[in-house]
N, C-alpha and C. Protein backbone atom coordinates (compact mmCIF):
# COMPACT_ATOMS: atom_id res chain seq x y z
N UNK A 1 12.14 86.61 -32.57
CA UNK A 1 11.68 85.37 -33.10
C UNK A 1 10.52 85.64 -34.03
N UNK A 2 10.24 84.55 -34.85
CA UNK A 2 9.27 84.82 -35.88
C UNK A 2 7.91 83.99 -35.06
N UNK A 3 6.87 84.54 -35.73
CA UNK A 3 5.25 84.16 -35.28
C UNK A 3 5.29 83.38 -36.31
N UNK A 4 5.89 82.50 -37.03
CA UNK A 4 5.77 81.54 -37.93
C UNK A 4 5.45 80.08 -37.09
N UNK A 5 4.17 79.43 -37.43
CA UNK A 5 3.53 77.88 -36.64
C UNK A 5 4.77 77.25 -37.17
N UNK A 6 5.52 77.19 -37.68
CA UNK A 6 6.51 76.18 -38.25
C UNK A 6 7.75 76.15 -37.43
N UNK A 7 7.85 76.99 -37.03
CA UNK A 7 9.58 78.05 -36.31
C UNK A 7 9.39 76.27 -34.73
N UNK A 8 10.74 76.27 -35.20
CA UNK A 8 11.25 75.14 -33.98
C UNK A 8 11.02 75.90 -32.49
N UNK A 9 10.77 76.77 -32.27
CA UNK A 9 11.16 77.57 -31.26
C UNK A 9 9.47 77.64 -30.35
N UNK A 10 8.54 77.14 -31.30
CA UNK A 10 7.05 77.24 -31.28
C UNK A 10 6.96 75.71 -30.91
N UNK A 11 8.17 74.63 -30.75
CA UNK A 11 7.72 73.31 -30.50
C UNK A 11 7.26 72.95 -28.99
N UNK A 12 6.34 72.15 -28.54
CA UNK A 12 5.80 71.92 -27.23
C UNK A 12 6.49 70.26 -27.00
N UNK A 13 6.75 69.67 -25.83
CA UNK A 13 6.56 68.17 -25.75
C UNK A 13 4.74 67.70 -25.99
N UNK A 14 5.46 66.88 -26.43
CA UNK A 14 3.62 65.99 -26.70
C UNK A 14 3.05 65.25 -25.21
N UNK A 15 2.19 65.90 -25.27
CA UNK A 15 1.51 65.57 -24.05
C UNK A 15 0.60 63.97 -24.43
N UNK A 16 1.86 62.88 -23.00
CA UNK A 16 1.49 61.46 -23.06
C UNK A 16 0.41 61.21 -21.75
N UNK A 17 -0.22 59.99 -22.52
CA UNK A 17 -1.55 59.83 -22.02
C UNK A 17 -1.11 59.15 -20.50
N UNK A 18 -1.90 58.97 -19.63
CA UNK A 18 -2.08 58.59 -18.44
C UNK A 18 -1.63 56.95 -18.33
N UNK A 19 -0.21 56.44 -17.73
CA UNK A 19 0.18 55.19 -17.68
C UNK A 19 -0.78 54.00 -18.03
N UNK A 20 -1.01 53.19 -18.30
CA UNK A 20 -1.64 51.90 -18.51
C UNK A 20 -2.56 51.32 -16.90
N UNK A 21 -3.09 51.29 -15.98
CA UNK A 21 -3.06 50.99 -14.86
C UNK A 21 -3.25 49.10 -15.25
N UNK A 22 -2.52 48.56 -13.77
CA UNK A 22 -1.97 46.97 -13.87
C UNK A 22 -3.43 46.46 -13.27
N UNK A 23 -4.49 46.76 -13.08
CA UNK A 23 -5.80 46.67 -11.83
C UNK A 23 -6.65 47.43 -12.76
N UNK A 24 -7.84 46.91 -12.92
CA UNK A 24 -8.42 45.42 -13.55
C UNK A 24 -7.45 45.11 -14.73
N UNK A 25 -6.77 43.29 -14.66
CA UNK A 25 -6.59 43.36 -16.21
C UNK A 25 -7.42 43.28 -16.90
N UNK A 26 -7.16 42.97 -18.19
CA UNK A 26 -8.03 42.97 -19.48
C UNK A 26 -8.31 41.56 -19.52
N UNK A 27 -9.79 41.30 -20.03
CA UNK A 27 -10.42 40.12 -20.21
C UNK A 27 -9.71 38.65 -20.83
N UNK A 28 -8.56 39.02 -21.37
CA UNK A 28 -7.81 37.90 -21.19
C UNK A 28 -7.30 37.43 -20.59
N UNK A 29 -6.93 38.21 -19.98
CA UNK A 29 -6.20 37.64 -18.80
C UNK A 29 -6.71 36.90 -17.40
N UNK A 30 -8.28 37.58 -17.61
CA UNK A 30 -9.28 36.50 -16.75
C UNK A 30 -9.40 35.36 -17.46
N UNK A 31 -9.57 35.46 -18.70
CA UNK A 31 -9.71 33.98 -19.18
C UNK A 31 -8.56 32.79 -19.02
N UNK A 32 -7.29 33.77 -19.17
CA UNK A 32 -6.12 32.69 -19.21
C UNK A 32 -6.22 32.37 -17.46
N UNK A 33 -6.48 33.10 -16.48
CA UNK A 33 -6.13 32.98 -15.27
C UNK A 33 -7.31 31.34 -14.65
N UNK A 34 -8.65 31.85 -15.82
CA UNK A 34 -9.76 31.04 -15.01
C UNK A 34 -9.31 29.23 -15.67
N UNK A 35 -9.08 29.55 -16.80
CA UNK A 35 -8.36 28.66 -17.98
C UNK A 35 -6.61 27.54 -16.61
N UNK A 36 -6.08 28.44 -16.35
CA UNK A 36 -4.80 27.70 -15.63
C UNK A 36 -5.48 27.08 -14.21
N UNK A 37 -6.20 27.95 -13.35
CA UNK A 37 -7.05 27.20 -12.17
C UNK A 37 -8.20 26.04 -12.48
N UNK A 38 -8.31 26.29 -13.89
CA UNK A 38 -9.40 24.79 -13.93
C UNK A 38 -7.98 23.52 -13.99
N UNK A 39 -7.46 23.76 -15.21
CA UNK A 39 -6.49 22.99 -15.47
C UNK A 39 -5.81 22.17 -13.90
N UNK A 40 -5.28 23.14 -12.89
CA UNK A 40 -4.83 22.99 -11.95
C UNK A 40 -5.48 22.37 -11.00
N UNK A 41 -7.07 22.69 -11.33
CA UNK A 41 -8.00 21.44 -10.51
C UNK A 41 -8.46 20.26 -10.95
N UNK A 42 -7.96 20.20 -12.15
CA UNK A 42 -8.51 19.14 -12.93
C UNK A 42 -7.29 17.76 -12.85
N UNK A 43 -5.94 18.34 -12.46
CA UNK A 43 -4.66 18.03 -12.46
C UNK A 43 -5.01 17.19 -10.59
N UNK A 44 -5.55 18.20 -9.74
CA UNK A 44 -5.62 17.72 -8.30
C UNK A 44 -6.48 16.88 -8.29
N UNK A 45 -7.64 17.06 -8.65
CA UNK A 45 -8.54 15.47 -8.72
C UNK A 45 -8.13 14.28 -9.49
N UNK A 46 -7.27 14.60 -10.58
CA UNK A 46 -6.78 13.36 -11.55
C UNK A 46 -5.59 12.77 -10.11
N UNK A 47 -4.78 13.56 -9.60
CA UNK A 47 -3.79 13.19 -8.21
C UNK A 47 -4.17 12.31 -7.05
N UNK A 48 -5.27 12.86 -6.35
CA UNK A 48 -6.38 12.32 -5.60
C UNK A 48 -6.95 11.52 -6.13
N UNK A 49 -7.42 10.63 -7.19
CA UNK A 49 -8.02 9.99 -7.72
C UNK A 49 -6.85 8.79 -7.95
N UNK A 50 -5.88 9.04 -8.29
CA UNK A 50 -5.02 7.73 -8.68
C UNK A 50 -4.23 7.54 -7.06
N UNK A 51 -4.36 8.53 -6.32
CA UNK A 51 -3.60 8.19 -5.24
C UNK A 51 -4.69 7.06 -4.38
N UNK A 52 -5.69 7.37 -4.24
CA UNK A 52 -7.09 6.45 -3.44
C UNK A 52 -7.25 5.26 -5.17
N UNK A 53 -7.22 5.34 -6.10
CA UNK A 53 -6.78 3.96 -6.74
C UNK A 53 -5.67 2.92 -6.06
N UNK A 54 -5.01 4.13 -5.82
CA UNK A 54 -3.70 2.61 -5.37
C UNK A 54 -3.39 2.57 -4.18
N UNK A 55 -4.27 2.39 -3.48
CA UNK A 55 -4.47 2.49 -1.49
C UNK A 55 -3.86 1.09 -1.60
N UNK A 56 -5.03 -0.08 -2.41
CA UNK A 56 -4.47 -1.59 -1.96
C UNK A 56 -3.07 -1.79 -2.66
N UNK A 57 -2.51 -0.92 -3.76
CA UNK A 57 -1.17 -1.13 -3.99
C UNK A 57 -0.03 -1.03 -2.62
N UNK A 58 -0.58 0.11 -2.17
CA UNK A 58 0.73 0.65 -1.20
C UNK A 58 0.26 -0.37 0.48
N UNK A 59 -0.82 -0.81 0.43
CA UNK A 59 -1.55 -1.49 1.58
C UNK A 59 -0.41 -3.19 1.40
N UNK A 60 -0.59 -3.26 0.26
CA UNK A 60 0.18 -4.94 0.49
C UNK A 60 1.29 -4.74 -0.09
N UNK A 61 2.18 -3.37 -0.01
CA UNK A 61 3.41 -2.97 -0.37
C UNK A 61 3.95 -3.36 1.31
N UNK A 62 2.81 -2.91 2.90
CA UNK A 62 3.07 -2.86 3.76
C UNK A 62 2.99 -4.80 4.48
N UNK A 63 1.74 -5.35 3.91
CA UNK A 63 2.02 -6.49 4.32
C UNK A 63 2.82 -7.42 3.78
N UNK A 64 3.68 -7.07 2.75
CA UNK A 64 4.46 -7.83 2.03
C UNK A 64 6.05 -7.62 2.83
N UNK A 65 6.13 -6.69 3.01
CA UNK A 65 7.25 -6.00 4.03
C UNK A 65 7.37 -6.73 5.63
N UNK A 66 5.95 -6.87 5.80
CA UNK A 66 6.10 -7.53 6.94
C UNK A 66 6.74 -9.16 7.23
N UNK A 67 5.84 -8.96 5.87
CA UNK A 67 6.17 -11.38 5.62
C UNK A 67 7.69 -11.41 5.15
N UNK A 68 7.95 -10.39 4.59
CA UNK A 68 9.49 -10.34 4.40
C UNK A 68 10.49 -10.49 5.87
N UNK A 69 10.20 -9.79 6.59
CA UNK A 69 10.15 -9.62 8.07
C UNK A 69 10.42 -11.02 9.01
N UNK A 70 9.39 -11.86 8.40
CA UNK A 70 8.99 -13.26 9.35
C UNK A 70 9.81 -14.41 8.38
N UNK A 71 10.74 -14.02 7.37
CA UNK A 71 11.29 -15.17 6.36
C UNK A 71 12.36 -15.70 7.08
N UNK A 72 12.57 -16.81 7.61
CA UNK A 72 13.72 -17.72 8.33
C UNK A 72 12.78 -17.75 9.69
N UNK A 73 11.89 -17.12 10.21
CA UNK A 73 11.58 -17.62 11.69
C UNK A 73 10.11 -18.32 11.33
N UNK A 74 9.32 -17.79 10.47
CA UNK A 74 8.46 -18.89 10.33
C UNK A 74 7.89 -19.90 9.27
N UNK A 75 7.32 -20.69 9.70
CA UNK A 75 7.18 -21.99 8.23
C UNK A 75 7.47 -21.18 7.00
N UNK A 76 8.00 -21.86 6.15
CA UNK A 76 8.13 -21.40 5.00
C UNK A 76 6.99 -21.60 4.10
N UNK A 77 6.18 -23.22 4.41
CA UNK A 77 4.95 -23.06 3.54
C UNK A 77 3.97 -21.98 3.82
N UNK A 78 4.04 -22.08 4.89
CA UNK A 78 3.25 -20.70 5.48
C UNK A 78 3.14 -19.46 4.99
N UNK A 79 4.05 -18.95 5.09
CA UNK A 79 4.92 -17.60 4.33
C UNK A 79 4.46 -17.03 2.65
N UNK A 80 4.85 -18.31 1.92
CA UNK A 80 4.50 -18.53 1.18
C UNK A 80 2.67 -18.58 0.53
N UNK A 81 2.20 -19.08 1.32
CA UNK A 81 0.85 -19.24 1.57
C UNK A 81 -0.07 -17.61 1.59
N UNK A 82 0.67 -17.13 2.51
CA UNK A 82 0.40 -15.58 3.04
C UNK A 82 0.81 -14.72 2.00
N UNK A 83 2.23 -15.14 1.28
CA UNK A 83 2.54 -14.09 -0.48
C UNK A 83 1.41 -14.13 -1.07
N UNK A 84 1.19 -15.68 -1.26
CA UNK A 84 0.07 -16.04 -2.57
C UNK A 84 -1.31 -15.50 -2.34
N UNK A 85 -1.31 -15.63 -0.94
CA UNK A 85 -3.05 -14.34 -0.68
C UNK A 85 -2.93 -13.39 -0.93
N UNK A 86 -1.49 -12.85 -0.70
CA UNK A 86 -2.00 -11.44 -0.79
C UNK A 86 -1.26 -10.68 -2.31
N UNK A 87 -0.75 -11.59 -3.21
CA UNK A 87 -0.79 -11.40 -4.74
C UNK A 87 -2.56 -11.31 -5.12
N UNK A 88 -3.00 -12.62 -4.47
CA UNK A 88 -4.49 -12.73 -5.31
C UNK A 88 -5.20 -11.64 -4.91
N UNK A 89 -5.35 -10.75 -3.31
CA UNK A 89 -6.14 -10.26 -2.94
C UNK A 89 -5.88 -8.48 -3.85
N UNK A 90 -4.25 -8.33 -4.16
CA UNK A 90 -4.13 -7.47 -4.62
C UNK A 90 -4.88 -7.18 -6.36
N UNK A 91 -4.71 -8.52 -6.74
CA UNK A 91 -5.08 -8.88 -8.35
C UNK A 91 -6.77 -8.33 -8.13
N UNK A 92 -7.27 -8.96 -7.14
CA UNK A 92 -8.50 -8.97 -7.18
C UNK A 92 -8.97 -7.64 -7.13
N UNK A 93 -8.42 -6.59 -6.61
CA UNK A 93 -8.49 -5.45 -6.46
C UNK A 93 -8.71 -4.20 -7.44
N UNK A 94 -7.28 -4.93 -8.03
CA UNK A 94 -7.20 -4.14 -9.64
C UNK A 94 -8.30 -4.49 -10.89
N UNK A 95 -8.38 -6.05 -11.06
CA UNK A 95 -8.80 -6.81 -11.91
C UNK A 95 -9.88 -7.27 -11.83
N UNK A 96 -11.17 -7.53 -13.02
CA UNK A 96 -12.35 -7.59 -12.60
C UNK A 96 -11.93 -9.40 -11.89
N UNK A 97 -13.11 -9.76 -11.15
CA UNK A 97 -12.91 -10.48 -10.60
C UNK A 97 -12.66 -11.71 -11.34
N UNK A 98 -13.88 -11.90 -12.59
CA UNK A 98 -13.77 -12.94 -13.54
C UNK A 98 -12.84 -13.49 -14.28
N UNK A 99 -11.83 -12.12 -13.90
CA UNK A 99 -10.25 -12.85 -14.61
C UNK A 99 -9.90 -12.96 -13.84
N UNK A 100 -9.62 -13.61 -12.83
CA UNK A 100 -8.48 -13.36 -11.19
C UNK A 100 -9.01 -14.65 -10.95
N UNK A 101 -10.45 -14.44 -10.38
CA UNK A 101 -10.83 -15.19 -8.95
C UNK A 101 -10.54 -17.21 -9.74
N UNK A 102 -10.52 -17.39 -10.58
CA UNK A 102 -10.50 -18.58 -11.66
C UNK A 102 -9.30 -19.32 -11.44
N UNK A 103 -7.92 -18.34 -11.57
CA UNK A 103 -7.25 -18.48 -11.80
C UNK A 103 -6.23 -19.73 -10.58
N UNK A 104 -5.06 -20.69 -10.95
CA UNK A 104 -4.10 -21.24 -9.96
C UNK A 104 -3.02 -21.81 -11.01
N UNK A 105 -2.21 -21.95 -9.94
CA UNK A 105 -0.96 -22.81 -10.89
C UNK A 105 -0.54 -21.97 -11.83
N UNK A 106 -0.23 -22.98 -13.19
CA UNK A 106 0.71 -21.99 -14.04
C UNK A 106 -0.64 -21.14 -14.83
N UNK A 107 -1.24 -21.31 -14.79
CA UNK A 107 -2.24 -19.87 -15.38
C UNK A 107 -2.57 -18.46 -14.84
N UNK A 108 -2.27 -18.94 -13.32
CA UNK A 108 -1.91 -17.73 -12.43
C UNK A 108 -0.69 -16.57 -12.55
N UNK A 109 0.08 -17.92 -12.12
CA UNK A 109 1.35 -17.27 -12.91
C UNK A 109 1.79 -16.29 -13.70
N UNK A 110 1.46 -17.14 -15.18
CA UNK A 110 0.94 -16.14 -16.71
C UNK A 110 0.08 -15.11 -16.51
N UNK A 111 -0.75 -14.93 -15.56
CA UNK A 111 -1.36 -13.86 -15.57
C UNK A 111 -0.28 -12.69 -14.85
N UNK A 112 0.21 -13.15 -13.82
CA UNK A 112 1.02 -12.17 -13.43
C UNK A 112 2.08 -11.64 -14.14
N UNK A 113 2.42 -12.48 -14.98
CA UNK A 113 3.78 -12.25 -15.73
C UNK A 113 3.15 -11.31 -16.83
N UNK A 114 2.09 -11.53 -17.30
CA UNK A 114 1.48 -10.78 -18.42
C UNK A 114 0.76 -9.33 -17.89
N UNK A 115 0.45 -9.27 -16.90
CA UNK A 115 -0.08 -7.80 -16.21
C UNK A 115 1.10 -7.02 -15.74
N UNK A 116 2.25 -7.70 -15.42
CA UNK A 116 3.47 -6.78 -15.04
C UNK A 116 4.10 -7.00 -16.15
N UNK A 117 4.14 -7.24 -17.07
CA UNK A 117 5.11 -6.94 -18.39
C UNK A 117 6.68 -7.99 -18.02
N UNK A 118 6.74 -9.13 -17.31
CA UNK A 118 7.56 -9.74 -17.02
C UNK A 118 7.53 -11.50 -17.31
N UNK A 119 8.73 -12.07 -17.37
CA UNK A 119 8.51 -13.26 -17.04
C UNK A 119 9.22 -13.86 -15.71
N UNK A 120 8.79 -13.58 -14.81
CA UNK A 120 9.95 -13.82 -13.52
C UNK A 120 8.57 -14.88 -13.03
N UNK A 121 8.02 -14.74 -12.99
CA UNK A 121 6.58 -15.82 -12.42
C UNK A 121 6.49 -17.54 -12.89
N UNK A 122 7.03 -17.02 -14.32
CA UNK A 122 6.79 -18.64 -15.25
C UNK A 122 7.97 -18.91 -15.24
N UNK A 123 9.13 -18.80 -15.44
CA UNK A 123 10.55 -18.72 -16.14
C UNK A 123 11.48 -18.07 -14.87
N UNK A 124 11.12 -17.89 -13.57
CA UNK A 124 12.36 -16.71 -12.72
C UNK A 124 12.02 -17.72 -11.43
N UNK A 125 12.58 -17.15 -10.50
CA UNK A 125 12.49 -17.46 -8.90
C UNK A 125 10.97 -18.18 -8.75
N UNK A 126 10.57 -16.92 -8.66
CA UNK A 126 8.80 -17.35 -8.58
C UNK A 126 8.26 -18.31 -9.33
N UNK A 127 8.23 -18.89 -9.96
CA UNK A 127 7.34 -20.30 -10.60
C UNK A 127 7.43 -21.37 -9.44
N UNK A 128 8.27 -21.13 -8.41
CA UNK A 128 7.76 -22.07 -7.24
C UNK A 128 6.79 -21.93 -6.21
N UNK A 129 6.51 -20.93 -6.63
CA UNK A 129 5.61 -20.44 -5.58
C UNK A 129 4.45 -21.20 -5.25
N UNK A 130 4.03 -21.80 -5.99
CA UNK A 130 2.96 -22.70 -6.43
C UNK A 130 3.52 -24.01 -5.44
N UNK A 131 4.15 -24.20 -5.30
CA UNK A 131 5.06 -25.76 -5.17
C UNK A 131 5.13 -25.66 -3.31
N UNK A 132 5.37 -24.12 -3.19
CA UNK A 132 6.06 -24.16 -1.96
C UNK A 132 4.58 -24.03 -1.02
N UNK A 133 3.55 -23.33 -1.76
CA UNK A 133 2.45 -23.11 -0.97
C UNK A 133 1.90 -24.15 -0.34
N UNK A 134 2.22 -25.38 -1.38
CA UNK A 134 1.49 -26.60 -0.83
C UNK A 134 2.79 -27.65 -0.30
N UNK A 135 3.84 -27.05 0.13
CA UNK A 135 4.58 -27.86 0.86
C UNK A 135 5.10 -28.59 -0.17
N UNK A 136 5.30 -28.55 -1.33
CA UNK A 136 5.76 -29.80 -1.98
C UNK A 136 7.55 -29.70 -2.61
N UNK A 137 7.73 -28.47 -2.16
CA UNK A 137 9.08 -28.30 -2.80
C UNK A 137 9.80 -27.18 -1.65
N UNK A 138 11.23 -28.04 -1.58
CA UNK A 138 11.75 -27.39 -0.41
C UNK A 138 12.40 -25.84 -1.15
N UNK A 139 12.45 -24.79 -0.04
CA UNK A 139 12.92 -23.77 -0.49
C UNK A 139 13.77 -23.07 0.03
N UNK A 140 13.40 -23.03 1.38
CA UNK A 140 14.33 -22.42 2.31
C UNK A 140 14.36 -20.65 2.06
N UNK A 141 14.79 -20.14 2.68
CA UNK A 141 15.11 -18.57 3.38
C UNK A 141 15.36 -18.00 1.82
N UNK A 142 16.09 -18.32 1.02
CA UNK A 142 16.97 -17.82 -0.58
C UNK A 142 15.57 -17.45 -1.43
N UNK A 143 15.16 -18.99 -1.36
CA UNK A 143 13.64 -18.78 -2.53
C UNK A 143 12.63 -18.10 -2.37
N UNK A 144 12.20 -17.52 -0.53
CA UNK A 144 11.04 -16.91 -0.15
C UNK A 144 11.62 -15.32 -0.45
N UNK A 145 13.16 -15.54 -0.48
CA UNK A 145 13.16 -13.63 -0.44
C UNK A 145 13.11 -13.51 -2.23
N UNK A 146 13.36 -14.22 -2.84
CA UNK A 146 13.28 -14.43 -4.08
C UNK A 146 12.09 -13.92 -4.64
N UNK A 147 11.14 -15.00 -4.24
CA UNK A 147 9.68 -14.96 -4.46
C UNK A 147 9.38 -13.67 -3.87
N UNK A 148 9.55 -12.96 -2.94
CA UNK A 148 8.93 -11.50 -2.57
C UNK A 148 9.52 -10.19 -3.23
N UNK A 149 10.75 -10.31 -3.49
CA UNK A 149 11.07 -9.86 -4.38
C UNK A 149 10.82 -9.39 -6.19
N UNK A 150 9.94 -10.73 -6.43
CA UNK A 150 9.30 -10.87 -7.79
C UNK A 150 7.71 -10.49 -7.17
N UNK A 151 7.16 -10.90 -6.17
CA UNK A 151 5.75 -10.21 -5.67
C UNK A 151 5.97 -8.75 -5.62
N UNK A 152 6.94 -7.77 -4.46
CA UNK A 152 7.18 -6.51 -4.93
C UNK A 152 7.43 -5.70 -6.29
N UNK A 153 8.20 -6.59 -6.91
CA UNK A 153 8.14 -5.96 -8.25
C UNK A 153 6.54 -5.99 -8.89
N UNK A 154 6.02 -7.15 -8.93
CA UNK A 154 4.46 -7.51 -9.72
C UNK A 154 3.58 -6.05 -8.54
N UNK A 155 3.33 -6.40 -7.75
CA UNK A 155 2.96 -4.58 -6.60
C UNK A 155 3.09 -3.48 -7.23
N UNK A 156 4.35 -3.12 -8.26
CA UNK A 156 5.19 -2.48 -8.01
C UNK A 156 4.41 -1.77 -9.35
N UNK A 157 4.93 -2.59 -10.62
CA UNK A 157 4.61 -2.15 -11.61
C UNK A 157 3.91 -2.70 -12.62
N UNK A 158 2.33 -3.71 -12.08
CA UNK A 158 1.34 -4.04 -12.81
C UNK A 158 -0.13 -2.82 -12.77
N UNK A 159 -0.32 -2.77 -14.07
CA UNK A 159 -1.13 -2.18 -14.36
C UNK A 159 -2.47 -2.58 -14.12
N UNK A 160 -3.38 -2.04 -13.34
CA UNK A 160 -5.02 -2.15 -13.78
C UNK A 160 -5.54 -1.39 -14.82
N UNK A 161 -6.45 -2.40 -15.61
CA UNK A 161 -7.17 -1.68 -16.57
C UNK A 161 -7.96 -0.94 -15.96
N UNK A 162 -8.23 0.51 -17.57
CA UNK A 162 -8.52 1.48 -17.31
C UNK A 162 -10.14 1.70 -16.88
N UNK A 163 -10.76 0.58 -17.06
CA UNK A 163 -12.35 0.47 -16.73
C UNK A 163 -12.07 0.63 -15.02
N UNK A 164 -10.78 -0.52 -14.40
CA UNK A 164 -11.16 -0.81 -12.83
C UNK A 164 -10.73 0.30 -12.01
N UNK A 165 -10.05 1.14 -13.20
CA UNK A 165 -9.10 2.63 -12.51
C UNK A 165 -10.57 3.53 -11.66
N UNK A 166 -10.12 3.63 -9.91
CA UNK A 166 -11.46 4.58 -9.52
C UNK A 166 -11.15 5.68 -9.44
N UNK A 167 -12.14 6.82 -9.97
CA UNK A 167 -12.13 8.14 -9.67
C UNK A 167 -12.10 8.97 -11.15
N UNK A 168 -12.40 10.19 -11.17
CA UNK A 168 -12.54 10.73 -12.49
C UNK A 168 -11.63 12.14 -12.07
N UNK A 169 -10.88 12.27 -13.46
CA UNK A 169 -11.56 11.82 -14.85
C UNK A 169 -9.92 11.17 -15.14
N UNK A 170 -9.31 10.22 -14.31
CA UNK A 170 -8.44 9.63 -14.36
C UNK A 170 -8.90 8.23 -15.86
């Protein structure tokens, strides 16, 4: 063989450097990691925060269930009486008081129909509600499941403004 540096026969493998190790990563990857756990706590308090917002939603989701419960065995004005408290007590909840606590009859109504995005209050089942509370219009067993039916829905899917929303940074 020849002593020529060039001669193929003089070739070595190239000596590769020591694997990458996975432990410590690199500073991005702390950032993206610290970056996804804020996010992820910021996500659990926004959760916790709208879940304790809507305690009195799911609270007269339960007493509404109940009066549903008592429709054909007891008074109907009654019944009725007990919806309409506990629409107002829920309103009052969400809503500053100065728009709520004012309110009866057909302005009540309109308010409900206008906070749930509906007209079932003024124009549906429910516009008697008013009638039946004070005994003045017969209804019977049909109209009270009616009327709770249009109260569950208003429960269901009226919005409180975002001032009365509690908890941060909901």
């Amino acid at each position: 063989m020849s002593d020529d540096p060039a001669s193929l026969s003089n070739l070595r493998d190239l000596a590769l450097p020591n694997p990458v190790p996975w432990w410590p990563p690199a500073p991005g990857w702390w950032i993206l990691a610290a970056g996804l756990l804020l996010a992820g706590l910021l996500l659990a308090v926004r959760a916790i925060a709208r879940y304790r917002a809507n305690a009195y939603r799911r609270e007269a989701l339960r007493v509404l269930d109940a009066l549903e419960g008592d429709i054909g065995k007891a008074d109907a004005a009654l019944l009725a009486q007990r919806m309409a408290s506990l629409l107002k007590r829920a309103a009052l909840a969400a809503y500053p008081r100065s728009e709520v606590a004012g309110l009866d009859g057909a302005s009540w109504l309109a308010f409900l129909d206008r906070t749930a995005g509906t007209d079932r209050f003024t124009t549906g089942p429910a516009r008697r509600l008013p009638d039946l509370v004070y005994g003045a219009a017969e209804g019977g067993t049909d109209a009270l499941r009616e009327i709770a039916a249009t109260a569950r829905l208003w429960l269901r899917t009226h919005r409180a403004p975002a001032s009365r929303r509690s908890g941060w940074p909901c």
